[in-house]
Protein backbone atom coordinates (compact mmCIF):
# COMPACT_ATOMS: atom_id res chain seq x y z
CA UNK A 1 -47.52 -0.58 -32.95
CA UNK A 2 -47.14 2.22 -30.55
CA UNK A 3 -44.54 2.54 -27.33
CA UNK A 4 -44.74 4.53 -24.05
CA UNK A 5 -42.65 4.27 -21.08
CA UNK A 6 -43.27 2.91 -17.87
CA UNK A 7 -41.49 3.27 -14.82
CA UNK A 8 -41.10 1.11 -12.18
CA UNK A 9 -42.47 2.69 -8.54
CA UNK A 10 -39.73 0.82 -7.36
CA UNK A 11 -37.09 3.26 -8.52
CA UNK A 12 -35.47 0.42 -10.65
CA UNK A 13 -34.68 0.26 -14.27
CA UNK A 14 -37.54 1.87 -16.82
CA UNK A 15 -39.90 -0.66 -18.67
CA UNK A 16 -41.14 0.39 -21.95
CA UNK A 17 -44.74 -0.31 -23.05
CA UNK A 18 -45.84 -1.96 -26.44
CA UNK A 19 -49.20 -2.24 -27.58
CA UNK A 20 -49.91 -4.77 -30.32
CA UNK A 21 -52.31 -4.59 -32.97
CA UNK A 22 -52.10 -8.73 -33.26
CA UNK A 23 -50.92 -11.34 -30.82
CA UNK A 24 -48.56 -12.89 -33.78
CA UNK A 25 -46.70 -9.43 -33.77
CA UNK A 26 -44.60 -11.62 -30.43
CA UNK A 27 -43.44 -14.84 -30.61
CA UNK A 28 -45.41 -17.41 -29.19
CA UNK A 29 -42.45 -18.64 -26.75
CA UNK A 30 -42.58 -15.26 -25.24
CA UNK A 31 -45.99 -15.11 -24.76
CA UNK A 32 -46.57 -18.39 -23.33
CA UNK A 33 -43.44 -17.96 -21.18
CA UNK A 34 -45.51 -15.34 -19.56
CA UNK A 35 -49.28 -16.45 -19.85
CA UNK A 36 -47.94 -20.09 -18.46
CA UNK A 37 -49.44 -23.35 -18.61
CA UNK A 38 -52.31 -23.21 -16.39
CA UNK A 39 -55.31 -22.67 -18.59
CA UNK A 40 -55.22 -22.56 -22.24
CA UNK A 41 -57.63 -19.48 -23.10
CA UNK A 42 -54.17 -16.88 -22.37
CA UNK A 43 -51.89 -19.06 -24.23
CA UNK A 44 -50.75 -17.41 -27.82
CA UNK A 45 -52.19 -20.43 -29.69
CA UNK A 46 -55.63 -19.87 -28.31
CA UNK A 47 -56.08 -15.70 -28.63
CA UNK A 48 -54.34 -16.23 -32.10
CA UNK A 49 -57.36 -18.70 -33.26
CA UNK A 50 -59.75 -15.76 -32.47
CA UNK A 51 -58.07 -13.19 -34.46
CA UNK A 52 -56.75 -15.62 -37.41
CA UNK A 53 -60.57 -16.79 -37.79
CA UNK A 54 -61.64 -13.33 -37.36
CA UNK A 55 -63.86 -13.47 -34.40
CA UNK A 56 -61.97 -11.09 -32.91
CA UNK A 57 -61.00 -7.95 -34.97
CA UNK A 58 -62.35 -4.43 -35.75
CA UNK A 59 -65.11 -5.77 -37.87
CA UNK A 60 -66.41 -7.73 -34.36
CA UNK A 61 -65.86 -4.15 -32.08
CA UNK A 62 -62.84 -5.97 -30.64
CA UNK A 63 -59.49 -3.91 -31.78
CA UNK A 64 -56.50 -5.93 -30.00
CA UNK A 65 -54.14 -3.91 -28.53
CA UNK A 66 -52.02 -6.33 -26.61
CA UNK A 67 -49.64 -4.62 -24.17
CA UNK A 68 -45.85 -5.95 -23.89
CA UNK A 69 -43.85 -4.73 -21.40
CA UNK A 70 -40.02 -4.76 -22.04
CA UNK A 71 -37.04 -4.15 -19.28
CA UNK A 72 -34.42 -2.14 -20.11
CA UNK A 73 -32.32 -5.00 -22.17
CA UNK A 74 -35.71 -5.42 -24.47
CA UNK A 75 -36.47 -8.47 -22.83
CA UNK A 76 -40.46 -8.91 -22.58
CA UNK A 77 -40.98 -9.28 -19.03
CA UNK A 78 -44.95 -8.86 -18.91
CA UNK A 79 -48.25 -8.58 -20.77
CA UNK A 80 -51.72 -7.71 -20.60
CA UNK A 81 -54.56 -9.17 -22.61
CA UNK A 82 -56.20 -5.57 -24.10
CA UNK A 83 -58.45 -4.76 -26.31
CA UNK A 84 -60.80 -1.59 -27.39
CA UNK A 85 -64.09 -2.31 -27.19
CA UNK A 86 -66.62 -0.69 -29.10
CA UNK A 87 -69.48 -2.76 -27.22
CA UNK A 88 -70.43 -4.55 -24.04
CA UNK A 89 -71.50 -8.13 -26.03
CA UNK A 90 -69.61 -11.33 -24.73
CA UNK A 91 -67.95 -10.72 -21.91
CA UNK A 92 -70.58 -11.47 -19.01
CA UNK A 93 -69.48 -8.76 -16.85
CA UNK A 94 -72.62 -6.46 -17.76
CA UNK A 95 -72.06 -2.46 -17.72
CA UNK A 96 -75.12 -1.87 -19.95
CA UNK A 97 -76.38 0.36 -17.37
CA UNK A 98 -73.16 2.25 -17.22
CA UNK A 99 -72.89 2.87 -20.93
CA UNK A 100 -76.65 4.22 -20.28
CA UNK A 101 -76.04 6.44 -18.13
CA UNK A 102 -73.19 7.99 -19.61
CA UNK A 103 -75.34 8.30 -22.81
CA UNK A 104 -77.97 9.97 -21.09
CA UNK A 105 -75.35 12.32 -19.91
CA UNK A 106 -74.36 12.86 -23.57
CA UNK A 107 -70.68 11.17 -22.92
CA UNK A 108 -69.35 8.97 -24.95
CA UNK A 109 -68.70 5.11 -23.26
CA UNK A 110 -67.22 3.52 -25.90
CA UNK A 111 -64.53 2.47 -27.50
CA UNK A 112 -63.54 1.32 -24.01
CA UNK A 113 -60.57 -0.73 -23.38
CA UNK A 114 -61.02 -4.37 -21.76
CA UNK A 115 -58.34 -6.96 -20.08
CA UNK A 116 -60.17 -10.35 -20.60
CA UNK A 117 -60.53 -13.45 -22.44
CA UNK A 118 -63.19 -12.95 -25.07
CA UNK A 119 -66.36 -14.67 -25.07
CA UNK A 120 -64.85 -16.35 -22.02
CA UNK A 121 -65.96 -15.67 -18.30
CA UNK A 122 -63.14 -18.14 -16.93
CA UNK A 123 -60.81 -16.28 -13.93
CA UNK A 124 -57.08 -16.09 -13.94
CA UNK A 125 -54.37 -14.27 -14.36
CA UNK A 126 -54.42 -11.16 -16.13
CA UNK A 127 -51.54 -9.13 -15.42
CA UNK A 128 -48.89 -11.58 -17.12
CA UNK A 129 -45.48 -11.38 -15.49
CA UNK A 130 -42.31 -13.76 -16.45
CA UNK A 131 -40.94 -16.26 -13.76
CA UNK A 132 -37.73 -14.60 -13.04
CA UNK A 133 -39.25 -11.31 -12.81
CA UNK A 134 -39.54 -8.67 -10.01
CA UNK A 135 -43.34 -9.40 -9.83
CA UNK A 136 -44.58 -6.74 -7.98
CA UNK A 137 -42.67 -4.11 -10.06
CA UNK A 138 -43.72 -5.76 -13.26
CA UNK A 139 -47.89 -5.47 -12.36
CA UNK A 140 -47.39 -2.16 -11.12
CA UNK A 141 -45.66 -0.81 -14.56
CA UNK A 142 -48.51 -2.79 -16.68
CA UNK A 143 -51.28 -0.85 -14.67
CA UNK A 144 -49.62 2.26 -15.01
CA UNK A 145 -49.27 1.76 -19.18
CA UNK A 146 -52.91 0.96 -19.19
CA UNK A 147 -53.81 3.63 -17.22
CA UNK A 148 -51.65 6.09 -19.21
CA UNK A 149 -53.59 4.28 -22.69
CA UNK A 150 -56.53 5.41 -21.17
CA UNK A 151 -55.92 9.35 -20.89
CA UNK A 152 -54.16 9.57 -23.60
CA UNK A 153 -56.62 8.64 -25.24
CA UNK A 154 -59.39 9.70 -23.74
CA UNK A 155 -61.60 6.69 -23.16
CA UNK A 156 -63.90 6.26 -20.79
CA UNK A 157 -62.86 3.05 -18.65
CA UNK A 158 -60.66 0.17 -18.29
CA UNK A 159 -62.10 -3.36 -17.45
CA UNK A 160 -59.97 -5.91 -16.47
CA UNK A 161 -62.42 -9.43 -15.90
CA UNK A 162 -62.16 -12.34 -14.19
CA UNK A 163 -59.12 -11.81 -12.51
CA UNK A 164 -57.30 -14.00 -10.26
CA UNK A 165 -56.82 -12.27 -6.33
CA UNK A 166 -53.22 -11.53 -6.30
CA UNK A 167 -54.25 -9.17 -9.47
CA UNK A 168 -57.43 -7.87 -8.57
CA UNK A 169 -55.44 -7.17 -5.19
CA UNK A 170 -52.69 -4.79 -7.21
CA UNK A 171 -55.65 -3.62 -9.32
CA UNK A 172 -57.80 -2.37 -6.20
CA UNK A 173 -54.51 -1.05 -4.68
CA UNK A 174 -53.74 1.40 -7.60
CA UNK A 175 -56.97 2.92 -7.34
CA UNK A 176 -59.27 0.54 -9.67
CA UNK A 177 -62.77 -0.37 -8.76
CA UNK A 178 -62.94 -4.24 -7.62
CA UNK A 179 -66.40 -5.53 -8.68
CA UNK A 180 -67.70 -8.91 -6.76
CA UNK A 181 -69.70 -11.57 -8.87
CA UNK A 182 -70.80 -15.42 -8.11
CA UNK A 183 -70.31 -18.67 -10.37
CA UNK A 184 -71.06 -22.20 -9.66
CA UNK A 185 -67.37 -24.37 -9.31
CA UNK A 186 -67.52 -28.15 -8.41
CA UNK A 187 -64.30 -29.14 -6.05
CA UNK A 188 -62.62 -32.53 -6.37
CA UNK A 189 -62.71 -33.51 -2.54
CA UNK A 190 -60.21 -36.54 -3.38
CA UNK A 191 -63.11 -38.94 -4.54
CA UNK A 192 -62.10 -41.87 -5.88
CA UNK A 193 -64.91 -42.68 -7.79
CA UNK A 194 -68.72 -41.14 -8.92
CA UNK A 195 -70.35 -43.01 -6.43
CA UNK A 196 -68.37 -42.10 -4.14
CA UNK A 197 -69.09 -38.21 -4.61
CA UNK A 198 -72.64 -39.09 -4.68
CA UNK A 199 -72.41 -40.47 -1.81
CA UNK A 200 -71.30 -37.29 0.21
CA UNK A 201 -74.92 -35.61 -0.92
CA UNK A 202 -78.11 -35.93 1.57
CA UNK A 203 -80.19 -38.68 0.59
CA UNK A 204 -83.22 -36.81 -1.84
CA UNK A 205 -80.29 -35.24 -3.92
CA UNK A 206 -78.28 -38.33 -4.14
CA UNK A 207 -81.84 -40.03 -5.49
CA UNK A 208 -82.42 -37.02 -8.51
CA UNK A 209 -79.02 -37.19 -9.40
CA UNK A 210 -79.29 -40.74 -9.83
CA UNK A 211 -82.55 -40.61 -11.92
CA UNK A 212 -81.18 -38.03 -14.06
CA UNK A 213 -78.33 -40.67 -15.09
CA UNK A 214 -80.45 -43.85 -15.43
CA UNK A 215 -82.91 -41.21 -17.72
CA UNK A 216 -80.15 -41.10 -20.34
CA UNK A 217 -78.93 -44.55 -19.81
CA UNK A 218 -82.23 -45.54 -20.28
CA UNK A 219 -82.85 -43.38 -23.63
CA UNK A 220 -80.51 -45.57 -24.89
CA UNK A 221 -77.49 -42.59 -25.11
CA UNK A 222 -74.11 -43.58 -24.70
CA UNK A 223 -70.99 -41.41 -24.57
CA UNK A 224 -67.42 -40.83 -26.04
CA UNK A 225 -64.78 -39.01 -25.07
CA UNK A 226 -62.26 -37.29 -27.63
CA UNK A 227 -59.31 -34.85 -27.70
CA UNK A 228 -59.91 -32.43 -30.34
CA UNK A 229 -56.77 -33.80 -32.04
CA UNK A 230 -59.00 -36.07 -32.61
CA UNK A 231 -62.32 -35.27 -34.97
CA UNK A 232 -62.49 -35.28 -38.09
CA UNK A 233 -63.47 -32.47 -40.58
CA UNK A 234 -66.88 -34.09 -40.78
CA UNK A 235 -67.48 -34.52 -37.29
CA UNK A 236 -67.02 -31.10 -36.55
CA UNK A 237 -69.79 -29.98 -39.25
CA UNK A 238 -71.99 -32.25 -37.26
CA UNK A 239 -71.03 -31.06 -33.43
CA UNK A 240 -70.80 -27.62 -34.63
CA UNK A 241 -73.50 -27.12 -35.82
CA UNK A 242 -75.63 -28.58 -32.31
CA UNK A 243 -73.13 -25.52 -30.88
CA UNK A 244 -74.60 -22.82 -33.55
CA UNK A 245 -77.65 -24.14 -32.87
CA UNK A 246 -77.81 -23.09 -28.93
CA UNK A 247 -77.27 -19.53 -29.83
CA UNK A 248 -80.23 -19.54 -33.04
CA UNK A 249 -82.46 -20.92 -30.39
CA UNK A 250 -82.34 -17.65 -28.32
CA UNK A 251 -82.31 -14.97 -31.09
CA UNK A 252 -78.39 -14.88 -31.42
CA UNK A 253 -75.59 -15.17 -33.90
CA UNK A 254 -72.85 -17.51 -32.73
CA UNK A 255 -69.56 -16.00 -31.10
CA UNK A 256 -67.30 -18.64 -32.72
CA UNK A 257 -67.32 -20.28 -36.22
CA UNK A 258 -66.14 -23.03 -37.46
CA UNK A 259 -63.15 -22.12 -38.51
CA UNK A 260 -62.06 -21.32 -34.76
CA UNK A 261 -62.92 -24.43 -33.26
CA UNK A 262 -60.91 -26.10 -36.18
CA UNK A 263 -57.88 -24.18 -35.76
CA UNK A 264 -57.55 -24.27 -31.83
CA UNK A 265 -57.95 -28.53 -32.29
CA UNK A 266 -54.89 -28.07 -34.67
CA UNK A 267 -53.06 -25.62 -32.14
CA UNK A 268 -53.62 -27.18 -28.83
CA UNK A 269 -55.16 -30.75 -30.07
CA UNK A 270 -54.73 -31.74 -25.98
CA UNK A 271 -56.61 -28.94 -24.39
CA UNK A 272 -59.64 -29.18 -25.75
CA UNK A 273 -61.74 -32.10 -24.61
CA UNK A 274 -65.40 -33.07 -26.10
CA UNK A 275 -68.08 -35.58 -24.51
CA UNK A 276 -69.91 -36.76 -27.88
CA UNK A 277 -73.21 -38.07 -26.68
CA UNK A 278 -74.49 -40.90 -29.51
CA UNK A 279 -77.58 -43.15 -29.99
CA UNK A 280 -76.79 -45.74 -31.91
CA UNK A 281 -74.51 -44.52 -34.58
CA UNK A 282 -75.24 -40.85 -34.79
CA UNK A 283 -74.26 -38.13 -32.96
CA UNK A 284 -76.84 -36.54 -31.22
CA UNK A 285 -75.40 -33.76 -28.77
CA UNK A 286 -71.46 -32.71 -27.40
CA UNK A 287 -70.52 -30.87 -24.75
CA UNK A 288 -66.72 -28.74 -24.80
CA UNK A 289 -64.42 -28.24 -22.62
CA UNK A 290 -61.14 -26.93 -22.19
CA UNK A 291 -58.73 -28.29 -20.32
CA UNK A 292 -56.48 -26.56 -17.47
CA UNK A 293 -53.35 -28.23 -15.22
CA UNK A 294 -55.94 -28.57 -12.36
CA UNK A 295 -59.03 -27.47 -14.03
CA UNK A 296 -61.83 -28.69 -16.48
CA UNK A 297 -63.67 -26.06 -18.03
CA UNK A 298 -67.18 -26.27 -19.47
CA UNK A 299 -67.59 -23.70 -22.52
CA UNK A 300 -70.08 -24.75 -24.87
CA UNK A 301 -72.98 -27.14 -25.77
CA UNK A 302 -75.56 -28.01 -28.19
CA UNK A 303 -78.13 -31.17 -29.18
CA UNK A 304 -80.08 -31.76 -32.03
CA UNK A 305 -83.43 -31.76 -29.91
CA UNK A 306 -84.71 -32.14 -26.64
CA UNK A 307 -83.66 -34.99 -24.49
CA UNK A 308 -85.02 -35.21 -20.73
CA UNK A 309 -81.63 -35.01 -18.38
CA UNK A 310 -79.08 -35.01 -21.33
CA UNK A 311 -77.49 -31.41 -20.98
CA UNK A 312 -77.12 -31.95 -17.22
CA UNK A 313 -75.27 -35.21 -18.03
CA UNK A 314 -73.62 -33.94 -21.02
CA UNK A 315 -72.22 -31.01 -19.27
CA UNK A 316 -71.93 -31.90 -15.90
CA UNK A 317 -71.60 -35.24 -15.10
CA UNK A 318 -69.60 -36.27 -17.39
CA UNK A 319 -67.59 -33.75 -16.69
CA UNK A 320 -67.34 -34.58 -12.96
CA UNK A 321 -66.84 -38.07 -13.37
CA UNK A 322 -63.74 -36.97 -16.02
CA UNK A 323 -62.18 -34.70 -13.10
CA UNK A 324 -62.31 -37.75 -10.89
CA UNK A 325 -61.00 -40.29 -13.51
CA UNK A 326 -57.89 -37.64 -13.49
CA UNK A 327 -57.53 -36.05 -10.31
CA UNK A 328 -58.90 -32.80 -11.63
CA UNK A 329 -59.42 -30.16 -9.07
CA UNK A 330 -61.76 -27.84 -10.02
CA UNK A 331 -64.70 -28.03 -12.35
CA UNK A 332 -65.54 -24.68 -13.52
CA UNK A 333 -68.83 -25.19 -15.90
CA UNK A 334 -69.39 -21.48 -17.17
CA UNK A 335 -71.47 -18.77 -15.79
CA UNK A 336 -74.33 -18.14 -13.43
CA UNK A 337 -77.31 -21.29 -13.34
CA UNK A 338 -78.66 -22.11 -10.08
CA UNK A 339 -79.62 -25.54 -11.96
CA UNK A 340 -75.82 -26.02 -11.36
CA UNK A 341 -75.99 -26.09 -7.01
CA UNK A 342 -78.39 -29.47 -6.64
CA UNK A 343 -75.73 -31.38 -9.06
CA UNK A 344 -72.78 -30.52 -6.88
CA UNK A 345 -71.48 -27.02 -8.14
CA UNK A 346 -71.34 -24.38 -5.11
CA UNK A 347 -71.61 -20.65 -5.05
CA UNK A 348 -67.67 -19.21 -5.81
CA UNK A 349 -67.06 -15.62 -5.87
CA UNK A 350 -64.93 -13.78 -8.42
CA UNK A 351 -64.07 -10.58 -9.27
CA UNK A 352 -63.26 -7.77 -11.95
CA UNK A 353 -61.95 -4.18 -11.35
CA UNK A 354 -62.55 -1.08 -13.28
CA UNK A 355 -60.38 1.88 -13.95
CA UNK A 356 -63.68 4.94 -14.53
CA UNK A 357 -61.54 8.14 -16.11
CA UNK A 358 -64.25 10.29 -14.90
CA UNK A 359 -64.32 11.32 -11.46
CA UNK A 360 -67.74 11.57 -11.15
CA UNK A 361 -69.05 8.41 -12.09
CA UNK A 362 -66.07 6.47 -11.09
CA UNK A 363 -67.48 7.59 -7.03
CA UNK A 364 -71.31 6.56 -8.88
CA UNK A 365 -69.63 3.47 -9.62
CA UNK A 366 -67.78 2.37 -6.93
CA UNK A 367 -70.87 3.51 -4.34
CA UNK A 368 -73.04 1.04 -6.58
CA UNK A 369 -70.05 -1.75 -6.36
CA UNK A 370 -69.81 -1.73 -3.11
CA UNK A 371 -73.45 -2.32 -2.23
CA UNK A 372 -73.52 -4.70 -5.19
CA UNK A 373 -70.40 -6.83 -3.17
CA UNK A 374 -73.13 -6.90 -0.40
CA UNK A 375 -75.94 -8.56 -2.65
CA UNK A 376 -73.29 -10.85 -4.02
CA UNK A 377 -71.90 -12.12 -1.11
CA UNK A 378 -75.55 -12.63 1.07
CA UNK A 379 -76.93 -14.23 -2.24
CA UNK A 380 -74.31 -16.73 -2.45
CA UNK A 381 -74.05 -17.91 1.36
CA UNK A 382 -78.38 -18.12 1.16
CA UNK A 383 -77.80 -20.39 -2.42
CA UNK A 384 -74.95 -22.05 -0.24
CA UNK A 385 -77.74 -23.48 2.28
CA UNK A 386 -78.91 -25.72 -0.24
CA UNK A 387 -76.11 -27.21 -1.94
CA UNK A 388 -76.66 -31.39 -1.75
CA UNK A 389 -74.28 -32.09 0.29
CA UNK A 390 -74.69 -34.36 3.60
CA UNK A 391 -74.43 -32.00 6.67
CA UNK A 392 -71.93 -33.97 9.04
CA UNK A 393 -74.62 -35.14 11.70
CA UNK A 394 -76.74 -36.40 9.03
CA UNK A 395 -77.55 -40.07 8.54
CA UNK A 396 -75.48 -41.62 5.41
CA UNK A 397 -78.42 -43.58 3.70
CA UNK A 398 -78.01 -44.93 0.03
């Protein structure tokens, strides 16, 4: 555990800077007071599961080095999420080409250091800052220890991921590159019922969606809902291993083991929400979520074979109709998929921003993010055009 100081630009009191080699080095009051109740994936319970299960740790390239920022009364008055990285793999904000080119150059990329979630491309808040805080001061004096981590010593960026806009606005202000990227969100617009948010599409999209549920009606697959309070040992063998199983298909080891999945059901047994899809008696595929104050989010899914129309029922409407059923407000269902738009999910933008030590490739980089921003933002209105919904001078016809 290492300290550095950190004052505030403000001119008030000093902060001093700890970096953590575990999230259980703080209590998990303090942390939580700070990462809030929002989403679970910041809350101590949830980044402790990764490293007690080990899929987070040195042997995995991902060192934790949580930052805690104290006032001058040792009070903990922010955090960061922060680890070294000593690879690009699972966090979906891709600088393989970046690593490449300072290869070529004969630099050295990684370790890096990285402010996210791992293995999860969900925004929100990165730069953690209690309630009763002087906010401003508190964001500013977490850059600044992160920034000073990063001379001292001597690694090559900073990436801070799927931030929320009031950080990736101090971010860009102290000098960070901000980085533009699209997902697919679903917004509740107060429906008060699955029809009824059928209803608002144009008339061939309301008739696919439709046949896509009768399909899996008709299969004879039927669905249950449980907290993950509330499967058994057993059951989790089963729906893990239609999880593993997604990853095997495409040439990959999984990111999470059992183990994890067991221990954040015991930590936070009301966040994390599964749709068990059944025919008959048996299990035959399960989609995951986690679940936010306003937010559902899709993570992870798996079936023990093919079934026509079952993943985009498993992991879409189901979770729709669930954000309806409770006045859920956003439906975030991972990244990227244009198979996403047609079933009500609509271009969203999101951000990251990048601290590049090196002059020179930090202008490379922020030349190539700006006309990146560009693609982003005139791919997204053209995908935009054809989401289902009714335009309002078109004819409502069931």
């Amino acid at each position: 555990m290492s300290r550095t100081a950190a004052r505030d630009p403000a001119g008030g009191a000093p902060y001093r800077a700890r970096f953590l080699e575990h999230v259980t080095d703080v209590a998990a009051s303090v942390w939580n007071r700070l990462a809030g109740d929002a989403q679970p994936f910041l809350r101590h319970e949830f980044l402790a599961a990764l490293e007690e299960t080990g899929c987070v740790g040195p042997a995995r390239g991902w060192v934790p080095r949580h930052l805690l920022l104290e006032d001058r009364t040792g009070r903990v008055v922010g955090a960061l999420p922060l680890y070294e990285k000593h690879h690009s793999r699972g966090e979906f904000v891709f600088d393989f080409a970046w690593a490449n080119a300072y290869d070529a150059h004969g630099l050295a990329y990684y370790p890096k250091l990285l402010t996210a979630v791992p293995f999860t491309p969900v925004h929100g808040a990165r730069l953690l800052c209690a309630p009763d805080a002087d906010a401003a001061g508190v964001r500013a004096a977490l850059i600044g220890a992160a920034r000073e981590l990063l001379r001292g010593e001597e690694r090559s960026t900073w990436h801070v991921l799927f931030a929320q806009d009031a950080d990736l606005e101090e971010l860009e202000h102290a000098g960070l590159v901000r980085r533009l990227d699209c997902q697919f969100h679903w917004f509740n617009r107060e429906y008060d019922s699955f029809e009824a948010f059928l209803a608002s599409f144009n008339a061939e999209k309301r008739k696919k969606a439709k046949r896509e549920r009768r399909r899996v009606a008709e299969a004879g697959i039927r669905f249950e809902t449980r907290l993950g309070g509330e499967i058994d040992t057993r059951l989790w063998g089963i729906l893990y291993g239609f999880y593993a199983d997604t990853f095997h298909r495409h040439g990959h080891e999984p990111y999470l083991d059992l183990g994890f999945f067991r221990t954040v059901a015991r930590a936070l047994p009301e966040s994390l929400l599964l749709k068990i899809a059944y025919r008959g008696a048996e299990p035959i595929a399960v989609a995951i979520f986690f679940v936010g104050t306003d937010a559902l989010y899709g993570r992870y899914w798996g079936a023990n074979d093919q079934y026509h129309s079952l993943h985009f029922e498993t992991c879409y409407y189901q979770g729709i109709e669930w954000c309806i059923e409770h006045s859920i407000g956003r439906f975030e269902p991972g990244t990227q998929g244009e198979h996403k738009v047609p079933r009500g999910f609509v271009p969203t933008l999101v951000g990251s921003a990048h601290a590049i030590a090196d002059p020179r490739f930090e202008r490379a980089i922020r030349d190539f993010a700006a006309r990146e921003a560009r693609a982003v933002r005139a791919y997204a209105a053209e995908v935009d055009a054809h989401a289902p919904y009714r335009r309002p001078d078109e004819e409502l016809r069931v």
